[in-house]
Protein backbone atom coordinates (compact mmCIF):
# COMPACT_ATOMS: atom_id res chain seq x y z
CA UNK A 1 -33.00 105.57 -16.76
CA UNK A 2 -32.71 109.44 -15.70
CA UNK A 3 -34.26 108.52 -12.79
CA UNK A 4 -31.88 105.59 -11.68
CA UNK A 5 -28.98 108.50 -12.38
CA UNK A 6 -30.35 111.39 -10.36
CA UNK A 7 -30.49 108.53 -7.33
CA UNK A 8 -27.09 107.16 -7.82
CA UNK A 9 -25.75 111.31 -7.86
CA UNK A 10 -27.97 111.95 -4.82
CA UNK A 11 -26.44 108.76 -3.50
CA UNK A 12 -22.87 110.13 -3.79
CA UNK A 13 -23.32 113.24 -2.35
CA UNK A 14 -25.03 112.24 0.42
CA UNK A 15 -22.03 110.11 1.15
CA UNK A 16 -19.66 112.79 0.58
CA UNK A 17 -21.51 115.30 2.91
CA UNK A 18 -21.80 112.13 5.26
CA UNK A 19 -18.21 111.47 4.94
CA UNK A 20 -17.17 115.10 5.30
CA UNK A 21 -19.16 115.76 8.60
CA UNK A 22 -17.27 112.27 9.84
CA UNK A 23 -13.86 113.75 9.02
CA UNK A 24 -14.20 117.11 10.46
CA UNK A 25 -16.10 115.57 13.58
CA UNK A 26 -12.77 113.05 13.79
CA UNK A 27 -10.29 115.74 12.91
CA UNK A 28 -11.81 118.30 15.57
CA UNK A 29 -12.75 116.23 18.48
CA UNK A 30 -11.98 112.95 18.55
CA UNK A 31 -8.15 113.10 17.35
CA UNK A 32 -7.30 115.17 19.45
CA UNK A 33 -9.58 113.45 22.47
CA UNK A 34 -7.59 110.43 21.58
CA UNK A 35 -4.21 112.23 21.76
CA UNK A 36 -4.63 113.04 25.10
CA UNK A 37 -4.41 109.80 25.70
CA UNK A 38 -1.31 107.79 26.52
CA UNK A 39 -2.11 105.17 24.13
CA UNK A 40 -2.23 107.10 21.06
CA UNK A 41 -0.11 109.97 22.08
CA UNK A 42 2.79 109.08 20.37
CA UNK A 43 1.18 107.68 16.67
CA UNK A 44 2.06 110.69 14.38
CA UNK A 45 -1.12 111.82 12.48
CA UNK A 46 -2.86 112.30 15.94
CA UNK A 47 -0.22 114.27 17.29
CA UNK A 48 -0.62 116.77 14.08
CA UNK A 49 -4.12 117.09 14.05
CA UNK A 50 -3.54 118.54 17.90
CA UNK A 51 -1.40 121.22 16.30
CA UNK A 52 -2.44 124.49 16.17
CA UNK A 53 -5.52 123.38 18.07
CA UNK A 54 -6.60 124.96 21.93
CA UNK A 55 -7.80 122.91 24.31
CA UNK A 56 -10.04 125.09 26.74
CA UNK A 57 -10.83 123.34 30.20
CA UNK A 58 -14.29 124.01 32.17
CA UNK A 59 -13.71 126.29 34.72
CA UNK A 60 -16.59 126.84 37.46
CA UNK A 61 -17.21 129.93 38.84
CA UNK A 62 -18.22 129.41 42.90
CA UNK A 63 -19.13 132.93 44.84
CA UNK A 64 -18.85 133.05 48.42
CA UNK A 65 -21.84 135.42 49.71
CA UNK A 66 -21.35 137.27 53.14
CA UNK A 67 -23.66 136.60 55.77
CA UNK A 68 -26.42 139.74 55.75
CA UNK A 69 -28.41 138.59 58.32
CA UNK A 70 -27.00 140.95 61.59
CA UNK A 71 -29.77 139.23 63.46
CA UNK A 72 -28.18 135.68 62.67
CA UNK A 73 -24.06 137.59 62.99
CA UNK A 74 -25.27 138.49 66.32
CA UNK A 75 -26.94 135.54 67.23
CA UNK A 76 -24.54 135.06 70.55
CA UNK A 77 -25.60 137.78 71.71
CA UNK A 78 -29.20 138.27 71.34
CA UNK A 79 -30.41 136.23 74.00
CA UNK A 80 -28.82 137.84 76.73
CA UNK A 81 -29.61 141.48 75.82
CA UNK A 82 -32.95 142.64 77.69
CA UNK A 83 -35.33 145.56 77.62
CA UNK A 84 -35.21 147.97 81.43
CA UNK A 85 -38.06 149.66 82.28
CA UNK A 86 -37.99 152.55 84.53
CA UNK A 87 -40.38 153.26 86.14
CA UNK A 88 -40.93 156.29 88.57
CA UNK A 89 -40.36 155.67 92.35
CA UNK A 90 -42.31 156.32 95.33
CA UNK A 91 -40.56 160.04 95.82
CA UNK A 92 -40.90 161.01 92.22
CA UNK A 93 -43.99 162.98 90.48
CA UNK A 94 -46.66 160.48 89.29
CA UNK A 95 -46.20 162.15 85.85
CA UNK A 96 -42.77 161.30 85.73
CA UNK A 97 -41.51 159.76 81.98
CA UNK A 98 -41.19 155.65 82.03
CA UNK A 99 -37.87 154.64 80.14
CA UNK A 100 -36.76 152.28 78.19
CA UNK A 101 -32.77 151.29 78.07
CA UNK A 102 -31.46 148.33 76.90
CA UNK A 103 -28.94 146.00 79.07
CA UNK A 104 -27.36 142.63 79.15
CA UNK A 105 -26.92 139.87 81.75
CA UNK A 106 -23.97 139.16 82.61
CA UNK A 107 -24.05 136.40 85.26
CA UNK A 108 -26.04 133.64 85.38
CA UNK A 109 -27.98 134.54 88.70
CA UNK A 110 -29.52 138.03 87.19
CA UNK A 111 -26.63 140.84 87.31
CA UNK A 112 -27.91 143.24 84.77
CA UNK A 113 -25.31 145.59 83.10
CA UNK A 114 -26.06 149.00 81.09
CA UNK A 115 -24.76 152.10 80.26
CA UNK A 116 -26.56 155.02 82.27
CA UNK A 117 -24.79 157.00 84.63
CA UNK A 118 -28.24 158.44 85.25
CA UNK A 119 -29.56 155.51 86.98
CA UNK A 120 -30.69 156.50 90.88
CA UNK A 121 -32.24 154.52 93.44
CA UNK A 122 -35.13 156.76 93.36
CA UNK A 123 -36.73 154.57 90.80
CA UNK A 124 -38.10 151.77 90.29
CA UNK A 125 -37.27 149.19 87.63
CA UNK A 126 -38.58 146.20 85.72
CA UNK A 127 -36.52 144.11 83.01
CA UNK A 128 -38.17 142.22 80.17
CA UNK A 129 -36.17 138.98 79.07
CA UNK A 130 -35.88 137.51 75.31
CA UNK A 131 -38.46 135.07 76.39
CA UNK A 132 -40.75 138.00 77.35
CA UNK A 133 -40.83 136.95 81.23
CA UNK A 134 -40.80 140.49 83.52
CA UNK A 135 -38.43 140.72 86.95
CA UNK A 136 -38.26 143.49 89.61
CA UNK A 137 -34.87 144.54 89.55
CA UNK A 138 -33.07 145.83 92.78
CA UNK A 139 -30.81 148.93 91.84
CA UNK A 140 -27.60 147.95 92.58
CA UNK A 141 -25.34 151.06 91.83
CA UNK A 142 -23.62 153.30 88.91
CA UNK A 143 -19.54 153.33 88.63
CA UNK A 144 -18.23 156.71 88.57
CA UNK A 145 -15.36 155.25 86.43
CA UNK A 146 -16.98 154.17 83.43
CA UNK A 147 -21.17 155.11 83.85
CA UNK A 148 -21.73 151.51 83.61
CA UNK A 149 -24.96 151.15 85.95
CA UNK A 150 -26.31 147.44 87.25
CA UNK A 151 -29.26 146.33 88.66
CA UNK A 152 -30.14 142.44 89.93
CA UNK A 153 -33.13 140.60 89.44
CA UNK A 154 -34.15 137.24 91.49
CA UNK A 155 -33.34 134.41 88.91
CA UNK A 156 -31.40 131.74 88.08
CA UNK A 157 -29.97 129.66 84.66
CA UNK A 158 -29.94 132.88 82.69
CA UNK A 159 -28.33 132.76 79.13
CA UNK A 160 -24.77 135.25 79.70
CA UNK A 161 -23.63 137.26 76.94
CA UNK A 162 -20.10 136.39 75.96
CA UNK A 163 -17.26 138.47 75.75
CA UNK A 164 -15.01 138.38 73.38
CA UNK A 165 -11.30 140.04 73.16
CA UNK A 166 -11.46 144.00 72.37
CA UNK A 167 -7.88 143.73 71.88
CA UNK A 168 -8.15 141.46 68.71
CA UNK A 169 -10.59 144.39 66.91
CA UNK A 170 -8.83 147.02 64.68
CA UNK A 171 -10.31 149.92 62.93
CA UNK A 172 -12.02 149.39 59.47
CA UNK A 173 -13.57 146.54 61.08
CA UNK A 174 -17.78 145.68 60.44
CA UNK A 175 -19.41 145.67 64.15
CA UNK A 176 -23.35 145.70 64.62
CA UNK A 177 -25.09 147.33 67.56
CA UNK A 178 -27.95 145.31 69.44
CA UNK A 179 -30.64 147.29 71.36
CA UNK A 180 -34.05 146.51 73.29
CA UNK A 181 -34.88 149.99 74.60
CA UNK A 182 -38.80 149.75 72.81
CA UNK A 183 -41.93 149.25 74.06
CA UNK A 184 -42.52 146.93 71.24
CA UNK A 185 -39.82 144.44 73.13
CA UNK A 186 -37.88 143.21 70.29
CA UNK A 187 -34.14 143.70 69.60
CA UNK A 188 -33.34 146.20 66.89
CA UNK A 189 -29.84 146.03 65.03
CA UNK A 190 -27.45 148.64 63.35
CA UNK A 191 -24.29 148.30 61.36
CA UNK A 192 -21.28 150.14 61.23
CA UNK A 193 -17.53 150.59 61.30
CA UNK A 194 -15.31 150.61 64.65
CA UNK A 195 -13.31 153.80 63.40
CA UNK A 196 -10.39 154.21 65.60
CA UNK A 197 -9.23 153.28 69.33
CA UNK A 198 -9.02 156.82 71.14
CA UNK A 199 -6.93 156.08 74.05
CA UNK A 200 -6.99 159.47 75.33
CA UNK A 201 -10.58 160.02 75.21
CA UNK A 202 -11.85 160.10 78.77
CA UNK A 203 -15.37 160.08 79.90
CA UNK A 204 -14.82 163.07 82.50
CA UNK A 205 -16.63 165.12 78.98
CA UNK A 206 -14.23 167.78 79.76
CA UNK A 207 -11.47 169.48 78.11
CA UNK A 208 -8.69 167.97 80.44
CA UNK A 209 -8.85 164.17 81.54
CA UNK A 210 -10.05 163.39 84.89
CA UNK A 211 -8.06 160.78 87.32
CA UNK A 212 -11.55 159.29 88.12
CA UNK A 213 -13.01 158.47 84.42
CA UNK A 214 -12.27 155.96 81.98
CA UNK A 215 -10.22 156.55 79.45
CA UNK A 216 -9.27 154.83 76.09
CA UNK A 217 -12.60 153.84 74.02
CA UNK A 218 -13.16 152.82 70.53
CA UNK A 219 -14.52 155.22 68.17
CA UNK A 220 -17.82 153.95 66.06
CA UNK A 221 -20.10 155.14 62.96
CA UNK A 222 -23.44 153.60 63.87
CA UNK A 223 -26.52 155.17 61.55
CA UNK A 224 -28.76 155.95 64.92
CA UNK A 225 -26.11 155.43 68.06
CA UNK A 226 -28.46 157.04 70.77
CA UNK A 227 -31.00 153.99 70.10
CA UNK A 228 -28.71 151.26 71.53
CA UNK A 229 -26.44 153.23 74.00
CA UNK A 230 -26.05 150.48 76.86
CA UNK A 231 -26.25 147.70 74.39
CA UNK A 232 -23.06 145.25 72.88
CA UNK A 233 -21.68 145.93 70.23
CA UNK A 234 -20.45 142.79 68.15
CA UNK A 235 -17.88 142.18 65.86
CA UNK A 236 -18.82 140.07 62.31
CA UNK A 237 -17.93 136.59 64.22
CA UNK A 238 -20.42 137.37 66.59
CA UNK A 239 -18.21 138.65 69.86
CA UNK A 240 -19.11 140.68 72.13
CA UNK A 241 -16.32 143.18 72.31
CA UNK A 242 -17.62 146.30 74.30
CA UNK A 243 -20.84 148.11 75.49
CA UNK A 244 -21.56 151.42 73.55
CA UNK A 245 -22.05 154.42 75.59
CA UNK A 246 -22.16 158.18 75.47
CA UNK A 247 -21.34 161.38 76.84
CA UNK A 248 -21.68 165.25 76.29
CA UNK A 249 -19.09 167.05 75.60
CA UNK A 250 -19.39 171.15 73.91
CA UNK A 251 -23.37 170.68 74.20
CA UNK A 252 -23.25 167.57 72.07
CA UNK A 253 -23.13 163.93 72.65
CA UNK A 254 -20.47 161.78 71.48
CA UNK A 255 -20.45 157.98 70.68
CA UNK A 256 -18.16 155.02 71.84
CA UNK A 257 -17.76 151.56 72.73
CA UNK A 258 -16.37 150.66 76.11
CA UNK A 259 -13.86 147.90 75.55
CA UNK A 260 -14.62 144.48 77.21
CA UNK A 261 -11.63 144.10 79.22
CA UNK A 262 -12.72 147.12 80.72
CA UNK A 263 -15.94 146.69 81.12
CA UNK A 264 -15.01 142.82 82.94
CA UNK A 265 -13.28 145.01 85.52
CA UNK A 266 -16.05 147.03 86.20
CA UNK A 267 -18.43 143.56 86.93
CA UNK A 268 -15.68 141.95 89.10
CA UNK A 269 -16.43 145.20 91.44
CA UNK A 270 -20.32 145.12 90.74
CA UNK A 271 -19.95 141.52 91.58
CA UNK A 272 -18.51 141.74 94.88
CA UNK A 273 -19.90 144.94 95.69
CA UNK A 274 -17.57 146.84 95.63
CA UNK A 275 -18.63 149.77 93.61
CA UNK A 276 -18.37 152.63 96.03
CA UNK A 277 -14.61 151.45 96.90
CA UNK A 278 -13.29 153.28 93.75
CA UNK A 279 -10.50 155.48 93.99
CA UNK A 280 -9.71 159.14 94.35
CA UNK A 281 -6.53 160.77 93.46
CA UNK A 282 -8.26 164.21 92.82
CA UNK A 283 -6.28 165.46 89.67
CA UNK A 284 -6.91 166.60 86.21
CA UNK A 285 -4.32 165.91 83.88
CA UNK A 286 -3.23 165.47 79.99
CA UNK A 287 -2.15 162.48 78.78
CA UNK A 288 1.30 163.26 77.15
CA UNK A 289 1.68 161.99 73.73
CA UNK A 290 4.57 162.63 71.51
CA UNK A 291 2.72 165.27 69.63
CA UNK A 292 1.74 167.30 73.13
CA UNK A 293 5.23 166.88 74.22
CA UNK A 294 6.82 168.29 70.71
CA UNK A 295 4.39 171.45 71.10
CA UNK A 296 5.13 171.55 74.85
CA UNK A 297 9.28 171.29 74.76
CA UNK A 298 8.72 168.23 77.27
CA UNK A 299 11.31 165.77 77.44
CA UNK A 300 9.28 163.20 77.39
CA UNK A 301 6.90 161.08 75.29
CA UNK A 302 4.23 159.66 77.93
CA UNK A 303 3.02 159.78 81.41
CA UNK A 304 0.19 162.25 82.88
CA UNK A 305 0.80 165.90 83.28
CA UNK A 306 -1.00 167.50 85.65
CA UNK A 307 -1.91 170.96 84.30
CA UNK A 308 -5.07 173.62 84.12
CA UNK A 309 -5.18 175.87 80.61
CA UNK A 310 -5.46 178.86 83.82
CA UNK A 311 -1.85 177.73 85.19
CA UNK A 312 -4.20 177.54 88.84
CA UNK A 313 -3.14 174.93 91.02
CA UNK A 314 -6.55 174.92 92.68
CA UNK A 315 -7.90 173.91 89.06
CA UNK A 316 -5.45 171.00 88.46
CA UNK A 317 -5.83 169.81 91.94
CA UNK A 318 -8.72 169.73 93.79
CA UNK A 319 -8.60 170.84 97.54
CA UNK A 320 -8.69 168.54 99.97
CA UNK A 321 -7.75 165.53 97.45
CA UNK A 322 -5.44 162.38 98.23
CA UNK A 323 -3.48 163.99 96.03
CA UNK A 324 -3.24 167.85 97.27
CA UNK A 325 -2.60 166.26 100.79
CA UNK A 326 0.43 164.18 99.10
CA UNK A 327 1.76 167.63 98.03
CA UNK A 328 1.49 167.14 94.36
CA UNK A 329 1.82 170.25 92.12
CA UNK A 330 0.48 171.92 88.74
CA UNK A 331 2.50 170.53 85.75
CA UNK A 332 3.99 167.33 87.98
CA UNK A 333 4.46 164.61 85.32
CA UNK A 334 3.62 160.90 86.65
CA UNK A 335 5.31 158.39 85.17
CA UNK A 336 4.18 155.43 87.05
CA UNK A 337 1.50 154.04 89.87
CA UNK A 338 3.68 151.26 91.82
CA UNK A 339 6.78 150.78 89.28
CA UNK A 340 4.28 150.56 86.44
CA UNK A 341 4.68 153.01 83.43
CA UNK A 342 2.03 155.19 82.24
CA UNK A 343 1.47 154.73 78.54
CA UNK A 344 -1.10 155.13 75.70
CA UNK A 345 -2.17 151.72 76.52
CA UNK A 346 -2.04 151.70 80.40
CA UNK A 347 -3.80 155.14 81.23
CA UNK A 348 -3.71 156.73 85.03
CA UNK A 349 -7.20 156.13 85.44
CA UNK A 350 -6.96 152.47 84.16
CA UNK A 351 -3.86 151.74 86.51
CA UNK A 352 -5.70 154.01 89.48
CA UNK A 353 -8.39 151.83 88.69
CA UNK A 354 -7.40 148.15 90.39
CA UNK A 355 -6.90 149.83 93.78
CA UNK A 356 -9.69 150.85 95.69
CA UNK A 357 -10.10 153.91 98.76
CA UNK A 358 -8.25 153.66 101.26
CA UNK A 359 -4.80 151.80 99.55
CA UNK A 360 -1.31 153.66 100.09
CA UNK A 361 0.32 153.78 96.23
CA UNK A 362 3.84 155.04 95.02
CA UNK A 363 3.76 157.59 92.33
CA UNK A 364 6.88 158.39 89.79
CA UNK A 365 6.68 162.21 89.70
CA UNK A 366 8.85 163.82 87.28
CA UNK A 367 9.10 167.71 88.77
CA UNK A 368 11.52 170.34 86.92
CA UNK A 369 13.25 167.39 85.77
CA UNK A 370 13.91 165.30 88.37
CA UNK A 371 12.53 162.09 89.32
CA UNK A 372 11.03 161.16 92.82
CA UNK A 373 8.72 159.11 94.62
CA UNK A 374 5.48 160.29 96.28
CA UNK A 375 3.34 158.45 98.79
CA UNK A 376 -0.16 159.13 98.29
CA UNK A 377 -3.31 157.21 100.40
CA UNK A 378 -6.14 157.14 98.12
């Protein structure tokens, strides 16, 4: 009989523990599951049991990972950049260092672009190609303007590297270096930031700016620069948007990237050579910002001053220059090359730059404060 009891109580509170897991499973969940629903949403005990109560909906957290790989960034580029081996010419010691620079083609038929103002033909030279395939190259000539230096080897269907457009670059931006200047033969890649655009920064790597160099560069941060000097530089969508070069200035060399559009004016002349048919005015000169002209009481806010820290006209001019024989004097201010103003972001040189020897040009001259035209024959 006890034992038919004990059962019967077991019985029950199973069922109540049964039925009191049901309710609070209902109450919690499935009411208000159900209340969301347009059916039931208006019957009264489901919409209380939904008081008081927060719903919380799955959210999924997605992360979008940069690209690390510079090799893959780059990728445009890589197949165009090659390895230049030079070697020692006929006329040199036999003893005489072999080099390695790296370059880029940049036309189809084997124009070969670099950075090395150093290049002669004295030597000889050899370029290695992604696919490891070796060509003679034929020296072809160095541009005073910019130090850009190409050579030409006999082939055809070569991959091009692609420019991009320096102008749509601003500082802060990620760019990666590409370089194949190692006897192993395999590009090497370095990261860094595109600082600032210096547009008075010439490449004369003297104190005052020179009518013949290039000025305006970017400014860069690369870990090891002097390994890819004459490589591209690429921007994080994989453009190329200038070549990086260097020069010495106060017994130390400084870093930059030649813009592309500047660099594309440099190949139309290597292209047609044309090289030796660059320009001389003959002048050194300070680009006048507004901060030069404040400290200077000038009365005006741009154009090229010609001027020597000695006051010497025969240091600001040099004798026997286009622009000596045009009469041009110390501290002349030129406002414009053929109606076109000077500015921050169309230099002298620049403008100078898309004539060639031998063309008559108008200069602005502002002198003691008054304006005139000069004829000068470069």
């Amino acid at each position: 009989m006890a034992k038919k009891i004990i059962r019967k109580i077991i019985f029950i509170i199973g069922i109540i523990v049964l039925g009191g897991l049901g309710g609070i499973i209902m109450d919690r969940y499935l009411f208000p599951y159900l209340s969301t629903m347009s059916f039931f949403s208006n019957i009264g005990f489901l919409k209380k049991s939904t008081e008081d109560v927060t719903v919380i909906n799955r959210t999924e957290q997605v992360t979008v990972k940069e690209e690390t790989s510079m090799a893959n960034i780059a990728s445009k580029a890589t197949s165009s950049v090659v390895n230049i081996i030079v070697l020692p010419g006929n006329s040199q010691p036999k003893n005489t260092a072999v080099e390695n620079i790296t370059g880029e083609i940049v036309t189809s038929d084997g124009l070969i672009m670099t950075y090395a103002p150093n290049l002669t033909a004295n030597s000889k030279y050899k370029v290695m190609l992604y696919d490891g395939n070796v060509y003679d190259a034929n020296f072809i000539g160095v541009d005073a303007y910019s130090n850009l230096a190409f050579l030409k080897i006999n082939a055809s269907n070569l991959p091009v590297i692609s420019f991009g457009d320096s102008g749509s670059i601003t500082p802060g931006e990620k760019v990666i270096a590409i370089a194949n200047d190692s006897g192993s033969y395999l590009n090497a890649y370095d990261s860094g930031i595109m600082t600032a655009y210096l547009p008075t920064f010439n490449l004369g790597g003297a104190a005052l700016s020179s009518s013949e160099n290039l000025e305006g560069v970017y400014g860069v941060d690369f870990n090891f620069p002097s390994d890819y000097v004459g490589g591209p530089v690429v921007d994080f969508n994989g453009d190329t948007i200038g070549i990086l070069g260097s020069v010495s200035t106060n017994n130390s060399n400084q870093y930059f990237v030649i813009p592309v559009d500047k660099a594309e004016a440099v190949m139309s002349k290597a292209m047609g050579n044309s090289l030796s048919s660059d320009p001389v005015l003959g002048i050194y000169f300070v680009p006048i910002t507004k901060t030069f002209a404040l400290a200077n009481n000038i009365n005006a806010d741009k154009g090229a001053m010609i001027y020597s820290s000695s006051g010497q006209q025969g240091l600001a001019i040099i004798y026997g220059s286009p622009a000596q024989k045009a009469g041009l004097k110390i501290n002349d201010i030129i406002t414009a090359i053929n109606g076109t103003q000077i500015d921050l972001n169309h230099s002298l040189p620049q403008l100078l730059y898309s004539f060639k020897k031998g063309d008559k040009i108008t200069l602005t001259i502002s002198r003691n404060g008054q304006e005139t035209k000069v004829p000068v024959q470069l």
